[in-house]
PDB file of N, CA and C in Angstrom:
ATOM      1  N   UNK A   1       0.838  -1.179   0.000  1.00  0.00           N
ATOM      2  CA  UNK A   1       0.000   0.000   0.000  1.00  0.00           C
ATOM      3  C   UNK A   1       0.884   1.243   0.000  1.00  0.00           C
ATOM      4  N   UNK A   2       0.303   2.414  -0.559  1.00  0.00           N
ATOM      5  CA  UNK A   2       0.990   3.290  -0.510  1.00  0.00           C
ATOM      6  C   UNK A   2      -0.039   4.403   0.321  1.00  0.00           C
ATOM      7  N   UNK A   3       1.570   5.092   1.244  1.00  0.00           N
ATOM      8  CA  UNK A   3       0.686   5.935   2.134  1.00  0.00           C
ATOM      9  C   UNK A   3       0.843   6.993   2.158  1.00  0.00           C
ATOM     10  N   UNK A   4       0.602   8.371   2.225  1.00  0.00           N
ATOM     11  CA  UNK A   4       0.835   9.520   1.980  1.00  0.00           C
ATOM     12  C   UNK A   4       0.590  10.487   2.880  1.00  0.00           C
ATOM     13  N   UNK A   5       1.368  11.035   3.714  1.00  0.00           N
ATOM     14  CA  UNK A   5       0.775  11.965   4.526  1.00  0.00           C
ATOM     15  C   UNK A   5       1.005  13.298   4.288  1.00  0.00           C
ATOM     16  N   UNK A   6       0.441  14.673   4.469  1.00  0.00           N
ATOM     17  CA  UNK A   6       0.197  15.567   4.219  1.00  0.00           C
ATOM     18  C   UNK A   6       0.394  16.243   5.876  1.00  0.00           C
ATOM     19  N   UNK A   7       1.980  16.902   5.562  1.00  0.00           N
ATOM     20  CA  UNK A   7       2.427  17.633   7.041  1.00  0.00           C
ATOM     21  C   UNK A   7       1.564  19.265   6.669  1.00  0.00           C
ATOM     22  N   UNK A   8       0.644  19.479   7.579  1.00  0.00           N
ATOM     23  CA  UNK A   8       0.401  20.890   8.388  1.00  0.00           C
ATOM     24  C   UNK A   8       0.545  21.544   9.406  1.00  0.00           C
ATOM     25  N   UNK A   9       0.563  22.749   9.775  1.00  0.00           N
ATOM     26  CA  UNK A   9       0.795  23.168  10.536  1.00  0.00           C
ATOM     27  C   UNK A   9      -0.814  23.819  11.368  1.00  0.00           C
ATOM     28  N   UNK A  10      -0.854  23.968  12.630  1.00  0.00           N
ATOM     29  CA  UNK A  10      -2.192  23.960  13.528  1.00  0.00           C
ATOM     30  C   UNK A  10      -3.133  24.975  12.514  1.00  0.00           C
ATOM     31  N   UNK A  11      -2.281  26.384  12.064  1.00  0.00           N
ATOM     32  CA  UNK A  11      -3.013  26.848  11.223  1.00  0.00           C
ATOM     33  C   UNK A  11      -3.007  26.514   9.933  1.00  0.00           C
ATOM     34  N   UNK A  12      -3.186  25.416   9.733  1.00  0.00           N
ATOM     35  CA  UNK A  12      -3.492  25.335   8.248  1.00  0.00           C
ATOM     36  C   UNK A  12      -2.770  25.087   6.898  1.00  0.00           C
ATOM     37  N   UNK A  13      -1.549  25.517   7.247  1.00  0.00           N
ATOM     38  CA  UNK A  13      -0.329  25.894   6.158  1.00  0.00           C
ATOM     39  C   UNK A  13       0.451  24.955   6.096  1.00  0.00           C
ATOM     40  N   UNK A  14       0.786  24.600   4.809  1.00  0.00           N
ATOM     41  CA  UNK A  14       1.388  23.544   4.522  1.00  0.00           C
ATOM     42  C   UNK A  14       3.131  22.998   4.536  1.00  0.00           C
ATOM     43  N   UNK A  15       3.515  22.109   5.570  1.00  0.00           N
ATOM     44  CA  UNK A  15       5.031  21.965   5.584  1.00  0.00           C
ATOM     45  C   UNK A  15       5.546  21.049   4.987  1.00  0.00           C
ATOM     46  N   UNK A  16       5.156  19.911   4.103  1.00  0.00           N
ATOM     47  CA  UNK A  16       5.576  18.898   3.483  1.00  0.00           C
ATOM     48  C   UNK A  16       4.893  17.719   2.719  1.00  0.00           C
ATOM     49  N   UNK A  17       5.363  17.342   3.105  1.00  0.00           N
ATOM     50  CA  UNK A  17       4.654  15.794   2.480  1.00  0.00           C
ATOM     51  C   UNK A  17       5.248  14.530   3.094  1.00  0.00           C
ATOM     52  N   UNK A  18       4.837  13.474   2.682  1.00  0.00           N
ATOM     53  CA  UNK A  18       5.356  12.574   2.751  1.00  0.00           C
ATOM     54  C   UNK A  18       5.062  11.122   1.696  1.00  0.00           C
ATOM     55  N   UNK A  19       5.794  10.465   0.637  1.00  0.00           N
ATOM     56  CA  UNK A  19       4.988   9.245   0.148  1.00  0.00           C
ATOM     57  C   UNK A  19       5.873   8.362   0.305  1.00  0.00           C
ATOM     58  N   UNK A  20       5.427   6.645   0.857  1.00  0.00           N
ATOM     59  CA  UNK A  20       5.756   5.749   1.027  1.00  0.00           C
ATOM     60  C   UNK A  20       5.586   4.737   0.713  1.00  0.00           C
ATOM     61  N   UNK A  21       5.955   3.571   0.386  1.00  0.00           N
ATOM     62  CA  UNK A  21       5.518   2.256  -0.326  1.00  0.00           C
ATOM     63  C   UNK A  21       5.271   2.066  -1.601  1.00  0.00           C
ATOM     64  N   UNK A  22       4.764   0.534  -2.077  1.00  0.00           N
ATOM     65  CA  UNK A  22       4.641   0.524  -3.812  1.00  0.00           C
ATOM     66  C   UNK A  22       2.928  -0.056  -3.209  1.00  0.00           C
ATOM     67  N   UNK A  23       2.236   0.215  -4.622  1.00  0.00           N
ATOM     68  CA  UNK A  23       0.915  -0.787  -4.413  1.00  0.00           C
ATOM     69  C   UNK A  23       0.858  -2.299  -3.858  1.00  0.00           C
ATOM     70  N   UNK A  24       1.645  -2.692  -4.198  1.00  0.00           N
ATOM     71  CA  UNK A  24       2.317  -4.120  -4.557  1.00  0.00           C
ATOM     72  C   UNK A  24       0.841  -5.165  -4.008  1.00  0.00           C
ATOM     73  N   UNK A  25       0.171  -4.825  -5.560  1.00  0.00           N
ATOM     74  CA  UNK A  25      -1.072  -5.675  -5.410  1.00  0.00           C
ATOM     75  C   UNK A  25      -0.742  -5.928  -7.346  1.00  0.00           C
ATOM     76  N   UNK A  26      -1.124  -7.488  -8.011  1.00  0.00           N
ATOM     77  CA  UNK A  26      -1.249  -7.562  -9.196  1.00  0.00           C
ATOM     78  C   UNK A  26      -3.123  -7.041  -9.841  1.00  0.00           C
ATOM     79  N   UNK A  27      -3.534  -7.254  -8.735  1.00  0.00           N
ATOM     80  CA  UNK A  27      -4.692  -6.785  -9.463  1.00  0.00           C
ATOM     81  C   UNK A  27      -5.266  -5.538  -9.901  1.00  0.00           C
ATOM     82  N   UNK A  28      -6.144  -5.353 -11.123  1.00  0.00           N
ATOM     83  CA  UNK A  28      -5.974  -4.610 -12.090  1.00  0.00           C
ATOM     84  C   UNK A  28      -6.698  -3.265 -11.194  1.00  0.00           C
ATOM     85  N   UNK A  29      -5.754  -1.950 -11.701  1.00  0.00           N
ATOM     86  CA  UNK A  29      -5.711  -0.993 -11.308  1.00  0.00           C
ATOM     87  C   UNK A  29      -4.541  -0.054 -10.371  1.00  0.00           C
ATOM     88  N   UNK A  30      -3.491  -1.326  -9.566  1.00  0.00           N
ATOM     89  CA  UNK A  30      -2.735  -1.304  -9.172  1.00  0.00           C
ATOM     90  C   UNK A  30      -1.930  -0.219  -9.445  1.00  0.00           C
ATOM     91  N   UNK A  31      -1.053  -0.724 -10.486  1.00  0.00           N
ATOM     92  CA  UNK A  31      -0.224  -0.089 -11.885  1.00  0.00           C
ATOM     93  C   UNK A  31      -0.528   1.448 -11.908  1.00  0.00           C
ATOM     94  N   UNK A  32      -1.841   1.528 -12.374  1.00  0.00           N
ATOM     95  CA  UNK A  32      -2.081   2.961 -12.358  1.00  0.00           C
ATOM     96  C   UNK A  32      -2.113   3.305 -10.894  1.00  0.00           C
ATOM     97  N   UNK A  33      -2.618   3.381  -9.889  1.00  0.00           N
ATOM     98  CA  UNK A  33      -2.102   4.241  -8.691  1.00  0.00           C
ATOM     99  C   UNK A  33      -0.927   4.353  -8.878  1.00  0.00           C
ATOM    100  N   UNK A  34      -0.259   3.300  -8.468  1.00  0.00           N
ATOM    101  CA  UNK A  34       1.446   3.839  -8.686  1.00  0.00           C
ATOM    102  C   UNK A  34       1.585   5.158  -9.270  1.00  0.00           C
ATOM    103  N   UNK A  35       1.508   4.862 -10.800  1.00  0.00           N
ATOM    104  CA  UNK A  35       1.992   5.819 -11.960  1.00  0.00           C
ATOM    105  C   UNK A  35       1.549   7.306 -11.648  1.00  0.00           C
ATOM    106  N   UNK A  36      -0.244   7.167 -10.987  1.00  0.00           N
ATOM    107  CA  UNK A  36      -0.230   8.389 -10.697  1.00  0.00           C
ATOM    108  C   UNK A  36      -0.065   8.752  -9.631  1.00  0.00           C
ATOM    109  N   UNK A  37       0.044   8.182  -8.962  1.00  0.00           N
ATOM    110  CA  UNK A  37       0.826   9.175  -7.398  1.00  0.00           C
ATOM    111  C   UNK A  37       2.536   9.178  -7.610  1.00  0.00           C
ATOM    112  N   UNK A  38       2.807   8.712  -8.100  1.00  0.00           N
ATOM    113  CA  UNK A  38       4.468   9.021  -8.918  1.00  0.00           C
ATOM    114  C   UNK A  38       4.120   9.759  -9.523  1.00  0.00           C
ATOM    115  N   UNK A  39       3.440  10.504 -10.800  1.00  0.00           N
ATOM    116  CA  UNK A  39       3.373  11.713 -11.738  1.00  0.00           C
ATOM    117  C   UNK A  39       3.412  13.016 -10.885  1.00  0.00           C
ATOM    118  N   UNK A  40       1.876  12.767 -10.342  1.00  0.00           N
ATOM    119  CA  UNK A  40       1.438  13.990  -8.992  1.00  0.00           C
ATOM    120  C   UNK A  40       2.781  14.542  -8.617  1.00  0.00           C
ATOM    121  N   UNK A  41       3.558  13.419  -7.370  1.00  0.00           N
ATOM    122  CA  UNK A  41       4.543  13.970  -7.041  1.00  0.00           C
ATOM    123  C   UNK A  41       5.509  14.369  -7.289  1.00  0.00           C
ATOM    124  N   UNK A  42       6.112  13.713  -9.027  1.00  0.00           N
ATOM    125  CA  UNK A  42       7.452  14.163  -9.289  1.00  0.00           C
ATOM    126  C   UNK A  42       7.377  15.787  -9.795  1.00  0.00           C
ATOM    127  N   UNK A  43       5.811  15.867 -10.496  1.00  0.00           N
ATOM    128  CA  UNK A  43       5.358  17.263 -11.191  1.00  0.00           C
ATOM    129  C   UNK A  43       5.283  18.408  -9.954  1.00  0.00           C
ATOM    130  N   UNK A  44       5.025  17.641  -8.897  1.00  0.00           N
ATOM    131  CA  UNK A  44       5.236  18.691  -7.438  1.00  0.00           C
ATOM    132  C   UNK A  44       6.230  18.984  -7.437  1.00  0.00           C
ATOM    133  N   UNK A  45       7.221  18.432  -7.023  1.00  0.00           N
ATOM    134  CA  UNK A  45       8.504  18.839  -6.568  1.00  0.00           C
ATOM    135  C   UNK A  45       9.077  19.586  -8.346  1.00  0.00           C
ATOM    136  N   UNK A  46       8.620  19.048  -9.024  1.00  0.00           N
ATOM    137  CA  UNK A  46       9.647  19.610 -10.367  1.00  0.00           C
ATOM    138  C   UNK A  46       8.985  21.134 -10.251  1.00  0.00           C
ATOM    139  N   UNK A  47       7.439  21.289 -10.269  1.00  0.00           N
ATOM    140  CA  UNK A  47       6.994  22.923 -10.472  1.00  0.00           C
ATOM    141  C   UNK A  47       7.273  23.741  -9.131  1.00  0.00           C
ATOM    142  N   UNK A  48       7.809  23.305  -7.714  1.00  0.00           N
ATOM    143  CA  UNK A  48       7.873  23.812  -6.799  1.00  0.00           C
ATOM    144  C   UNK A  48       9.605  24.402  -7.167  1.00  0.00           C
ATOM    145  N   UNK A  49      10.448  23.429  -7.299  1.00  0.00           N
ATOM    146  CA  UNK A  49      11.270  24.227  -8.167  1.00  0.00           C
ATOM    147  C   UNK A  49      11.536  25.088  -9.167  1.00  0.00           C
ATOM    148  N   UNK A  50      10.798  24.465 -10.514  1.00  0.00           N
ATOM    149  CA  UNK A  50      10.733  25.669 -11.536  1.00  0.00           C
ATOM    150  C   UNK A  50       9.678  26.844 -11.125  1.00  0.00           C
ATOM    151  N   UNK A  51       8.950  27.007 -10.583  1.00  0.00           N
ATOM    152  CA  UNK A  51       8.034  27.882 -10.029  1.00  0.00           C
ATOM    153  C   UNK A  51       8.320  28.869  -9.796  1.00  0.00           C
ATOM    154  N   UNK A  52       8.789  28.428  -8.351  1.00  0.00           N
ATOM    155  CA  UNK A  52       9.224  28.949  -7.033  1.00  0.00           C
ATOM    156  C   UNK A  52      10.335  29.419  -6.528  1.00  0.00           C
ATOM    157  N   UNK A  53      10.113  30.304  -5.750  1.00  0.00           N
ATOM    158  CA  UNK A  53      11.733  30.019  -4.770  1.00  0.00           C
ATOM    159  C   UNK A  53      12.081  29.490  -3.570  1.00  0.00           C
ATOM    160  N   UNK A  54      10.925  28.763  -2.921  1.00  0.00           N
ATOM    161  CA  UNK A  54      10.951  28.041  -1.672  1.00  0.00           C
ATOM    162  C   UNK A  54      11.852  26.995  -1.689  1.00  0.00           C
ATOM    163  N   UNK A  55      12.663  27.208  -0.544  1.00  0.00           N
ATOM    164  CA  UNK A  55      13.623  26.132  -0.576  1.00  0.00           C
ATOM    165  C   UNK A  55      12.933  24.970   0.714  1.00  0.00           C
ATOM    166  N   UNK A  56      13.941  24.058   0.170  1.00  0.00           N
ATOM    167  CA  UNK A  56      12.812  22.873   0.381  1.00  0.00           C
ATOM    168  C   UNK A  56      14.245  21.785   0.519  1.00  0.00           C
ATOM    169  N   UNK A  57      13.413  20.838   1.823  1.00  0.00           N
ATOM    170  CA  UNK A  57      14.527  19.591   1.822  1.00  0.00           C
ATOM    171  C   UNK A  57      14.204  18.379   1.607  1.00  0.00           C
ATOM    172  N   UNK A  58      14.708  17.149   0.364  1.00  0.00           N
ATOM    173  CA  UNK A  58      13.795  15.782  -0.040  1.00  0.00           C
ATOM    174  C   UNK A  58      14.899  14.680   0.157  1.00  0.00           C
ATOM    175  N   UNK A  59      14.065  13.836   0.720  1.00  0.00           N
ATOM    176  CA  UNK A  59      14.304  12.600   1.199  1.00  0.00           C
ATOM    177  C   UNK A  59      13.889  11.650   0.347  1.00  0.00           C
ATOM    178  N   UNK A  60      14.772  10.558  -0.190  1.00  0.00           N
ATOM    179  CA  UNK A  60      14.239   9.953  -1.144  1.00  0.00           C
ATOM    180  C   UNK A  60      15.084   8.548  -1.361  1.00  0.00           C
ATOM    181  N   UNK A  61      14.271   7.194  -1.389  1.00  0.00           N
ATOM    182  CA  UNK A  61      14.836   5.707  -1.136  1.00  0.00           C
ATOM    183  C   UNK A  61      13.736   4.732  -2.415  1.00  0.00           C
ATOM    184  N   UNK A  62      14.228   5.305  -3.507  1.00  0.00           N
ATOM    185  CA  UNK A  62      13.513   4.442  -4.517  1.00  0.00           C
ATOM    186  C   UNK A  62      13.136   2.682  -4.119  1.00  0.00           C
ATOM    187  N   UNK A  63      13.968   1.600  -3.071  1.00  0.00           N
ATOM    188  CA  UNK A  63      13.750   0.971  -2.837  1.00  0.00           C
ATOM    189  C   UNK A  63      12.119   0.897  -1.794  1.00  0.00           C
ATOM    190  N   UNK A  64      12.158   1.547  -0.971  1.00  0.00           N
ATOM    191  CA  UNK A  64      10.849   1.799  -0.070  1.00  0.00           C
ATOM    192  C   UNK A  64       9.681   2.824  -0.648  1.00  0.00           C
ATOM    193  N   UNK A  65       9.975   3.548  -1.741  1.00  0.00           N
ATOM    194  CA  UNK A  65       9.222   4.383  -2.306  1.00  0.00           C
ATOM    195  C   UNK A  65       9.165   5.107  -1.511  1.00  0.00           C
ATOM    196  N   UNK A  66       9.977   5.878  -0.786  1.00  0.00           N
ATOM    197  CA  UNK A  66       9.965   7.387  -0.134  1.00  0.00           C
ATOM    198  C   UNK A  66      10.546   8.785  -0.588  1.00  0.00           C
ATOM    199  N   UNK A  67       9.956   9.474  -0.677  1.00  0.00           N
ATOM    200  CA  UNK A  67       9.462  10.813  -0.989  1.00  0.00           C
ATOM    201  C   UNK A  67       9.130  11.601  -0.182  1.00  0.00           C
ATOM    202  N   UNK A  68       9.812  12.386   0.890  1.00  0.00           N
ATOM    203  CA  UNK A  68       9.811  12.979   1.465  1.00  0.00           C
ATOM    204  C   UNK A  68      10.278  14.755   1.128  1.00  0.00           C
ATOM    205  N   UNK A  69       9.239  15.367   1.541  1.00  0.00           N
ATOM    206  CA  UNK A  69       9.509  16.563   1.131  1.00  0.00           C
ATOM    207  C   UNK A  69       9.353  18.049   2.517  1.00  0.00           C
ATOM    208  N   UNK A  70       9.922  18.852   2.905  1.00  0.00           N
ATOM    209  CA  UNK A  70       9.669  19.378   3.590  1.00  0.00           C
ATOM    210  C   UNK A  70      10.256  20.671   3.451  1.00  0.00           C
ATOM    211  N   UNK A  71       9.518  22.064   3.659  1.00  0.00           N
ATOM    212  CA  UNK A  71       9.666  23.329   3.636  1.00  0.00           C
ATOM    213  C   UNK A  71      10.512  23.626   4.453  1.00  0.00           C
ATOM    214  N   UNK A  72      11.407  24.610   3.999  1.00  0.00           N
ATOM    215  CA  UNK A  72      12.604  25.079   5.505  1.00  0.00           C
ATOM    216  C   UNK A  72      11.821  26.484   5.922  1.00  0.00           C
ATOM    217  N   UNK A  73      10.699  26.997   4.858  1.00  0.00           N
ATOM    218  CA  UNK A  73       9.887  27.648   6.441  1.00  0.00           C
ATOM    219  C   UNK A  73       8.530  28.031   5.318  1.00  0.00           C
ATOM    220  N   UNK A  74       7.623  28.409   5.973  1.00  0.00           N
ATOM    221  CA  UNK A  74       6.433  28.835   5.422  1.00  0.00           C
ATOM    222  C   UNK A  74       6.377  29.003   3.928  1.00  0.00           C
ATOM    223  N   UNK A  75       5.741  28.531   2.898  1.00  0.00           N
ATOM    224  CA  UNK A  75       5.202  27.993   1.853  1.00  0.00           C
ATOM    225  C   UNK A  75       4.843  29.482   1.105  1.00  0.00           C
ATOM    226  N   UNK A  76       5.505  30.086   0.339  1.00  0.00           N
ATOM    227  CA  UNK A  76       5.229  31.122  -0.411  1.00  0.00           C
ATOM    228  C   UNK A  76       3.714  30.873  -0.695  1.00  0.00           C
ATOM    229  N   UNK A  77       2.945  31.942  -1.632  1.00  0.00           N
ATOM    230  CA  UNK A  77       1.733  31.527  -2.469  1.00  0.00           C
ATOM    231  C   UNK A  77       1.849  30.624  -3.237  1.00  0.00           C
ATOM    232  N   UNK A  78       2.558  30.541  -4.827  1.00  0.00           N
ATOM    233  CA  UNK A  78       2.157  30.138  -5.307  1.00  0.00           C
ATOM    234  C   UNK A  78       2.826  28.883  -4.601  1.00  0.00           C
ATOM    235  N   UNK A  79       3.630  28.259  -3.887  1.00  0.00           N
ATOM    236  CA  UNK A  79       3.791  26.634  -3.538  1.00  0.00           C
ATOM    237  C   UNK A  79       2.724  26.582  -2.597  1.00  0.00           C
ATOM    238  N   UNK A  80       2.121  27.418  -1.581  1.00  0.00           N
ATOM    239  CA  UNK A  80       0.714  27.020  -1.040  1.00  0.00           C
ATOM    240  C   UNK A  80      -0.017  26.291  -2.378  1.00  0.00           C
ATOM    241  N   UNK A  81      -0.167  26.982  -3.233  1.00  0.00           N
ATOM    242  CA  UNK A  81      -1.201  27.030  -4.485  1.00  0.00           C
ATOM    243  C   UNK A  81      -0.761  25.181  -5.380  1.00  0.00           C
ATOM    244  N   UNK A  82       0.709  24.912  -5.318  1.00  0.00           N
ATOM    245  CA  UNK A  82       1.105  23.905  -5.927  1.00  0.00           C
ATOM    246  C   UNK A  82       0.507  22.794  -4.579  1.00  0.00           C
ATOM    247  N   UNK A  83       0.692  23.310  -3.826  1.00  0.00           N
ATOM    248  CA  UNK A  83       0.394  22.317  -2.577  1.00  0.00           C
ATOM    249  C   UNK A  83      -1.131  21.825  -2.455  1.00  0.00           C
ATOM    250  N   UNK A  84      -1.846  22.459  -2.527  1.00  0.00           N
ATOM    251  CA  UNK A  84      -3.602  22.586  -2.598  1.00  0.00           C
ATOM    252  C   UNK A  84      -3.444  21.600  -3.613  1.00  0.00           C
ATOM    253  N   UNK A  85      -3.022  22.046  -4.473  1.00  0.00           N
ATOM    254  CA  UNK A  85      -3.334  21.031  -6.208  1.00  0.00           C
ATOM    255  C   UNK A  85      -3.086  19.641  -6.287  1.00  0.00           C
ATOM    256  N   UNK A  86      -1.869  19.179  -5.283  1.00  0.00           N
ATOM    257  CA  UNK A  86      -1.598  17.900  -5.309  1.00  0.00           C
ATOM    258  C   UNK A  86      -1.983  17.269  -4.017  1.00  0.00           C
ATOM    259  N   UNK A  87      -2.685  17.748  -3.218  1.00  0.00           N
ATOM    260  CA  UNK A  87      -3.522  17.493  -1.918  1.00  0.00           C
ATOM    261  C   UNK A  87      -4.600  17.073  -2.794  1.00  0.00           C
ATOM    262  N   UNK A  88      -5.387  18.103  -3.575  1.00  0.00           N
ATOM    263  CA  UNK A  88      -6.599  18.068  -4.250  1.00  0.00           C
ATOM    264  C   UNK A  88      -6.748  15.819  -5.465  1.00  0.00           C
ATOM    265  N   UNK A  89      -5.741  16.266  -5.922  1.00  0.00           N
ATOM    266  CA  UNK A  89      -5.211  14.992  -6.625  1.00  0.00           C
ATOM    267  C   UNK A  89      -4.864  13.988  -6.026  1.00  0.00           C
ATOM    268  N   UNK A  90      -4.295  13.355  -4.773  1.00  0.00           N
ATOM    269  CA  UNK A  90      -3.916  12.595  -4.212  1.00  0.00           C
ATOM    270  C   UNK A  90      -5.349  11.717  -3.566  1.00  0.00           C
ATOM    271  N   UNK A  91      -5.774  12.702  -2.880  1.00  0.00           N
ATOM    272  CA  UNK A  91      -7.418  12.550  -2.808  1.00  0.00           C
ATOM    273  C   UNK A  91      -8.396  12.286  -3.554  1.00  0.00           C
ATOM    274  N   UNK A  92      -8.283  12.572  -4.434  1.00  0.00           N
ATOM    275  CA  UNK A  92      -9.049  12.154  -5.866  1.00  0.00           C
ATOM    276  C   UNK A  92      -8.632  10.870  -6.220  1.00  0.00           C
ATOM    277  N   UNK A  93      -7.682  10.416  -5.830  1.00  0.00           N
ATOM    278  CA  UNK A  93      -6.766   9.045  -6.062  1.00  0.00           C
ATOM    279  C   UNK A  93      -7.240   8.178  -5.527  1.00  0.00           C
ATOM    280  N   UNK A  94      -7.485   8.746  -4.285  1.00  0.00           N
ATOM    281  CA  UNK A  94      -7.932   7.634  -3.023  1.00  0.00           C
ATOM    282  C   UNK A  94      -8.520   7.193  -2.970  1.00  0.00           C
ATOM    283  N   UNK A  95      -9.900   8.548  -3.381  1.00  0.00           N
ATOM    284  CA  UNK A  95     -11.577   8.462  -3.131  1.00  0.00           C
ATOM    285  C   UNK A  95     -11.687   7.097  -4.077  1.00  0.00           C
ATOM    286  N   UNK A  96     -10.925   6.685  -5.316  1.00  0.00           N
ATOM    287  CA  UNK A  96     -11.522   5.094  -6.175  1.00  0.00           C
ATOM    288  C   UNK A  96     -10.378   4.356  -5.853  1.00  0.00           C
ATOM    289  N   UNK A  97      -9.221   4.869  -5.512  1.00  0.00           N
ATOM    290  CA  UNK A  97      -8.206   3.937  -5.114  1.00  0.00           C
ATOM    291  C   UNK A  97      -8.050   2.855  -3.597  1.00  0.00           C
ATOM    292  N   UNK A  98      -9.038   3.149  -2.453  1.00  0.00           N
ATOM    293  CA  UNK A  98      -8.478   3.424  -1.164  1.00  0.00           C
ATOM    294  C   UNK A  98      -7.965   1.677  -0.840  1.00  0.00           C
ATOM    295  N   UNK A  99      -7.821   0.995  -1.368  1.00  0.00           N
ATOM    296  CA  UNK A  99      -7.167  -0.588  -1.420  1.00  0.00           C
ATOM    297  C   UNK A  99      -5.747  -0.448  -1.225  1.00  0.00           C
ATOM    298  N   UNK A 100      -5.307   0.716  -1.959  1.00  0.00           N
ATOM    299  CA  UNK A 100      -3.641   0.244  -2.621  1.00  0.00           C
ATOM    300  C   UNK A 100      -3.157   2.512  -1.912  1.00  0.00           C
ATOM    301  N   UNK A 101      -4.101   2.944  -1.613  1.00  0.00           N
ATOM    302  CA  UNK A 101      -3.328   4.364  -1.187  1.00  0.00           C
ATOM    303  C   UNK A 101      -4.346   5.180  -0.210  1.00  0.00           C
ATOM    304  N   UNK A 102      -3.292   5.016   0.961  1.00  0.00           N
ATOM    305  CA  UNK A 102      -4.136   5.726   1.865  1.00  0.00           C
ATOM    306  C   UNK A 102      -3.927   7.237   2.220  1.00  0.00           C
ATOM    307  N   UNK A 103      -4.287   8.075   2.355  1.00  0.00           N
ATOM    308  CA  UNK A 103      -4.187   9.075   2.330  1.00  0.00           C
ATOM    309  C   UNK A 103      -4.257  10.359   3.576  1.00  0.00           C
ATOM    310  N   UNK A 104      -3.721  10.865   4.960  1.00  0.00           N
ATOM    311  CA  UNK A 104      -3.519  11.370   5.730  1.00  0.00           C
ATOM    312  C   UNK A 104      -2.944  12.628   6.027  1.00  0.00           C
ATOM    313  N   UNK A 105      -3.638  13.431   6.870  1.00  0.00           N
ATOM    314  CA  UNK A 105      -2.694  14.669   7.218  1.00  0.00           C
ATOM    315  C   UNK A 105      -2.334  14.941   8.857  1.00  0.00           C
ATOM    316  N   UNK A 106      -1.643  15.294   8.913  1.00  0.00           N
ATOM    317  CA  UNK A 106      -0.580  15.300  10.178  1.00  0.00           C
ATOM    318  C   UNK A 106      -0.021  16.890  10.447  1.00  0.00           C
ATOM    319  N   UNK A 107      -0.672  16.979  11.712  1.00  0.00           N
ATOM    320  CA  UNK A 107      -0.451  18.053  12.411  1.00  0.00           C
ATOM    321  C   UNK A 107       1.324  18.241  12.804  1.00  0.00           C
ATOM    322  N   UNK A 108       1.762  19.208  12.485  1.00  0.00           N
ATOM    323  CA  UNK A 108       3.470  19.273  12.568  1.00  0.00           C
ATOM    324  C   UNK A 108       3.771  21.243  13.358  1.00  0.00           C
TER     325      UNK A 108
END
C-alpha cells in the first residue's frame, strides 16, 4: 500500500509531504495508482522548483518508495497554491483507489 501523509501546521499551512511504499497488489488498477501518485509527485517537486523560490529539503529511497519533502519555512503563495493542487489529486486518487493508497494529514 501506498501511504501519503500531508504535514500541516495547527493553522493550516502547509510543511511537506510525505509518500511511502509501492501498491504491490497484481490486481488490475494497481499499476495505475502507482503511476499516478508518482506523476502527482514528481510534477510537485519539479513545479515547486521551476516555479518557485521556496527552498525545500527531499528525502528519497527508490527501494521503499519514499518521498519525502519538507519546507525550511512557510510555503510562499504560489507553492501554497502547488500544494492545494496535489492534496486536491492525491485525494481524488484515493476516493476510487483506497485498497492500494491511503491518504492522511498530520499536524506538525
Amino acid at each position: 500500500m501506498i501511504c501519503i501523509t500531508i504535514y500541516k501546521t495547527p493553522e493550516d499551512l502547509y510543511r511537506g509531504f510525505q509518500v511511502i511504499g509501492h501498491a504491490d497488489s497484481v490486481e488490475e488498477g494497481a499499476d495505475l495508482v502507482c503511476c499516478s501518485v508518482s506523476v502527482l509527485t514528481i510534477n510537485l517537486v519539479n513545479s515547486l522548483e521551476t516555479f518557485t523560490s521556496d527552498s525545500f529539503g527531499i528525502r528519497q529511497d527508490e527501494e521503499t518508495g519514499l518521498i519525502e519533502l519538507l519546507f525550511d519555512r512557510q510555503p510562499s503563495r504560489s507553492a501554497d497554491l502547488l500544494m492545494r493542487s496535489y492534496d486536491l489529486g492525491i485525494h481524488s486518487i484515493a476516493d476510487e483507489y483506497d485498497a492500494w493508497l491511503n491518504v492522511m494529514t498530520k499536524e506538525v
